[in-house]
Protein backbone atom coordinates (compact mmCIF):
# COMPACT_ATOMS: atom_id res chain seq x y z
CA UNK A 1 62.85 97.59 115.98
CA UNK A 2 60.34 94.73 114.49
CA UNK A 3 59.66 93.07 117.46
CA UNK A 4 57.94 97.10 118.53
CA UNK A 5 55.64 96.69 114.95
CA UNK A 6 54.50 92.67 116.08
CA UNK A 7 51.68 93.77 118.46
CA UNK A 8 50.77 96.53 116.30
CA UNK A 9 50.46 94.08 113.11
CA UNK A 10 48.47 91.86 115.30
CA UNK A 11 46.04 94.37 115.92
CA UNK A 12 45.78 95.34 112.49
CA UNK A 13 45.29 91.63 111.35
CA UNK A 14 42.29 91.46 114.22
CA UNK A 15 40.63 94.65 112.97
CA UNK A 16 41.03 93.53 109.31
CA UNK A 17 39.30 89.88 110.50
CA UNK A 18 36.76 91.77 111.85
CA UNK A 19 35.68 93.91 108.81
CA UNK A 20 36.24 90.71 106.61
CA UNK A 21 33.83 88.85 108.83
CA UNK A 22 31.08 91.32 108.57
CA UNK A 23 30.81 90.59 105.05
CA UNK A 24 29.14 87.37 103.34
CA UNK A 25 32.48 85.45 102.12
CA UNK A 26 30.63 82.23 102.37
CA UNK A 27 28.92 83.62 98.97
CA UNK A 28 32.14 85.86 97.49
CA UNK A 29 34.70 84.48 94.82
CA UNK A 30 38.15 83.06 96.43
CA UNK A 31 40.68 85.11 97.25
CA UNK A 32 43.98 83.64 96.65
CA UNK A 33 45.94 86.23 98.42
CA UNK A 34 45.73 88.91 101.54
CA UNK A 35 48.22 92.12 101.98
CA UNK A 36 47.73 94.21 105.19
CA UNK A 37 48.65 97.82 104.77
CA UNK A 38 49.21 99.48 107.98
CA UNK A 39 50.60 102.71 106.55
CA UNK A 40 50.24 105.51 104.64
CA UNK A 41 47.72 107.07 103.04
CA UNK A 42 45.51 104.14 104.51
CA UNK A 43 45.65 104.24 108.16
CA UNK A 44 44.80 100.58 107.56
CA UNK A 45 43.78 98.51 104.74
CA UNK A 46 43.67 95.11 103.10
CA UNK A 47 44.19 94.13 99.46
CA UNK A 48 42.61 90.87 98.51
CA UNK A 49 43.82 89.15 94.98
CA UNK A 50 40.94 86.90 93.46
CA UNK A 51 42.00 83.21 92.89
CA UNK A 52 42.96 82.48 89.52
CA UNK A 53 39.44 81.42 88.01
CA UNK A 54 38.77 82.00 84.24
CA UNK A 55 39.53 84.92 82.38
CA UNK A 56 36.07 86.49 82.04
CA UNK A 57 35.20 85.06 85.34
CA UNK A 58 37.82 87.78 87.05
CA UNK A 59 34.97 90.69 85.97
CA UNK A 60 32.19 88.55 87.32
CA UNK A 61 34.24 88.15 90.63
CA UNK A 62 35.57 91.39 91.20
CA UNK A 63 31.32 93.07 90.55
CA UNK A 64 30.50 89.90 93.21
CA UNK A 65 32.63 91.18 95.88
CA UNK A 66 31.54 95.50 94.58
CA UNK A 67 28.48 94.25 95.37
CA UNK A 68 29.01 92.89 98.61
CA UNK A 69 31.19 95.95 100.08
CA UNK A 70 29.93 98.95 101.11
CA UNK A 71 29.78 102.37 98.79
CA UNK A 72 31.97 100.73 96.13
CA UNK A 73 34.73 101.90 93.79
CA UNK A 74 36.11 100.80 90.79
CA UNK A 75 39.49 101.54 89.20
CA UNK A 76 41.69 100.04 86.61
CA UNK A 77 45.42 100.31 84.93
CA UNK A 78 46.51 99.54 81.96
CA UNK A 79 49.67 97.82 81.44
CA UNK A 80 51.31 96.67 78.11
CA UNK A 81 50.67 93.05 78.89
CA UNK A 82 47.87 93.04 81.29
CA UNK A 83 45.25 95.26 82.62
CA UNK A 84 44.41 95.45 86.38
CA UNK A 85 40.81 95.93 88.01
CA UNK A 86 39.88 96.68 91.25
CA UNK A 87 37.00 97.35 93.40
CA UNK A 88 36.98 98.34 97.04
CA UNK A 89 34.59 99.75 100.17
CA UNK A 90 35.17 100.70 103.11
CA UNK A 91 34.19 98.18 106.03
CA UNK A 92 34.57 98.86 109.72
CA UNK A 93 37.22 101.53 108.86
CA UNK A 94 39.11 98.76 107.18
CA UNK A 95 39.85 100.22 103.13
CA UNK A 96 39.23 96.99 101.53
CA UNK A 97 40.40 96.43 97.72
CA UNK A 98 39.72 93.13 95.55
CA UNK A 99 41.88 93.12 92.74
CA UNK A 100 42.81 90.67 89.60
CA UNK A 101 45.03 91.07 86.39
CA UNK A 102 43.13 90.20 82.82
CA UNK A 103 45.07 88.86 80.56
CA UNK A 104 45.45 87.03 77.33
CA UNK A 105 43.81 87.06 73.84
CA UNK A 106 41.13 89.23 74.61
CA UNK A 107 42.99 91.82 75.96
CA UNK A 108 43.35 94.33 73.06
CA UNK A 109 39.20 94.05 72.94
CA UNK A 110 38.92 94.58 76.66
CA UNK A 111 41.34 97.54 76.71
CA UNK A 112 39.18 99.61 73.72
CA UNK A 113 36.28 98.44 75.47
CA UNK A 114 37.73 100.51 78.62
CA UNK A 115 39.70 103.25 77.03
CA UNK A 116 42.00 103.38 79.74
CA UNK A 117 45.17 105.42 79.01
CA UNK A 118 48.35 103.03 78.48
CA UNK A 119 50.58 104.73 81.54
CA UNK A 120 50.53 102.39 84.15
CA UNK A 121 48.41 104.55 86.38
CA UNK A 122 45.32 103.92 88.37
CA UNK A 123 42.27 105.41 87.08
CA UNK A 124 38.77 105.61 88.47
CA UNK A 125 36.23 103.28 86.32
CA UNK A 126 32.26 103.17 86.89
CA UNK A 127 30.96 100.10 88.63
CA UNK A 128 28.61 100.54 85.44
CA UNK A 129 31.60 100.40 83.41
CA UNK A 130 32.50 97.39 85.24
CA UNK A 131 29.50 95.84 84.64
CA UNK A 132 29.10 96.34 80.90
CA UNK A 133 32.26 95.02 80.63
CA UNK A 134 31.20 91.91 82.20
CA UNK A 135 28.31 91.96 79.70
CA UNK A 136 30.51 92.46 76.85
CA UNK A 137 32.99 90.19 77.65
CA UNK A 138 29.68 87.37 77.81
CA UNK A 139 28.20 88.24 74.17
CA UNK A 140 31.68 87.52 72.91
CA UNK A 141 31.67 84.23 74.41
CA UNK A 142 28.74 83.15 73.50
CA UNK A 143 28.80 84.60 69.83
């Protein structure tokens, strides 16, 4: 039965290079890891983790590659020991999402600062939202 979903992978993994390619990743944050999706509710799509860079760096990176991709989204979940950001376009046909996990002392300021709901589901954030997070996120470091 796998050796039937090889070619098809293959051609997913070329269409995904393709979309990838169109975009400046010379100039975007690391990615650290790739996951094709080749079925449903995406027809085909790739989920890029960031490289572990610092803490409020992960913001920074994930607006870097919103504003690289095409009509951006935002969207974020709150765990009880981490929250998870995303931001995604559409490229090619290829549903790409960038995605990191914040963590640490900050956390409990970052999570009011959001008001996400604590259920472990995926909610739909404002790249302005984003943004002033990132801003945030600076004054506390440099206060």
């Amino acid at each position: 039965m796998m050796e039937h979903r090889i070619p098809d992978m293959a051609r997913a993994m070329a269409e995904i290079g393709s979309g990838l390619l169109a975009l400046p990743l010379d100039e975007l944050p690391d990615i650290a890891a790739v996951q094709v999706i080749t079925c449903w509710p995406e027809r085909l799509a790739v989920r890029l983790q960031l490289s572990m860079v610092g803490l409020g760096d992960r913001v920074d990176a994930l607006i870097a590659w919103a504003d690289a991709l095409p009509e951006p989204a935002a969207a974020g979940r709150e765990c009880e020991d981490y929250i998870r950001l995303e931001v995604s376009g559409l490229v090619g046909g290829v549903r790409i999402t960038v995605w990191a996990h914040l963590r640490g002392p900050d956390l409990n300021d970052t999570a009011c600062f959001l008001s996400l709901p604590l259920d472990d589901e995926t909610h739909r954030l404002s790249l302005a939202r984003l943004r002033a997070l990132a801003r945030h996120r600076a004054e506390r470091v440099d206060a």
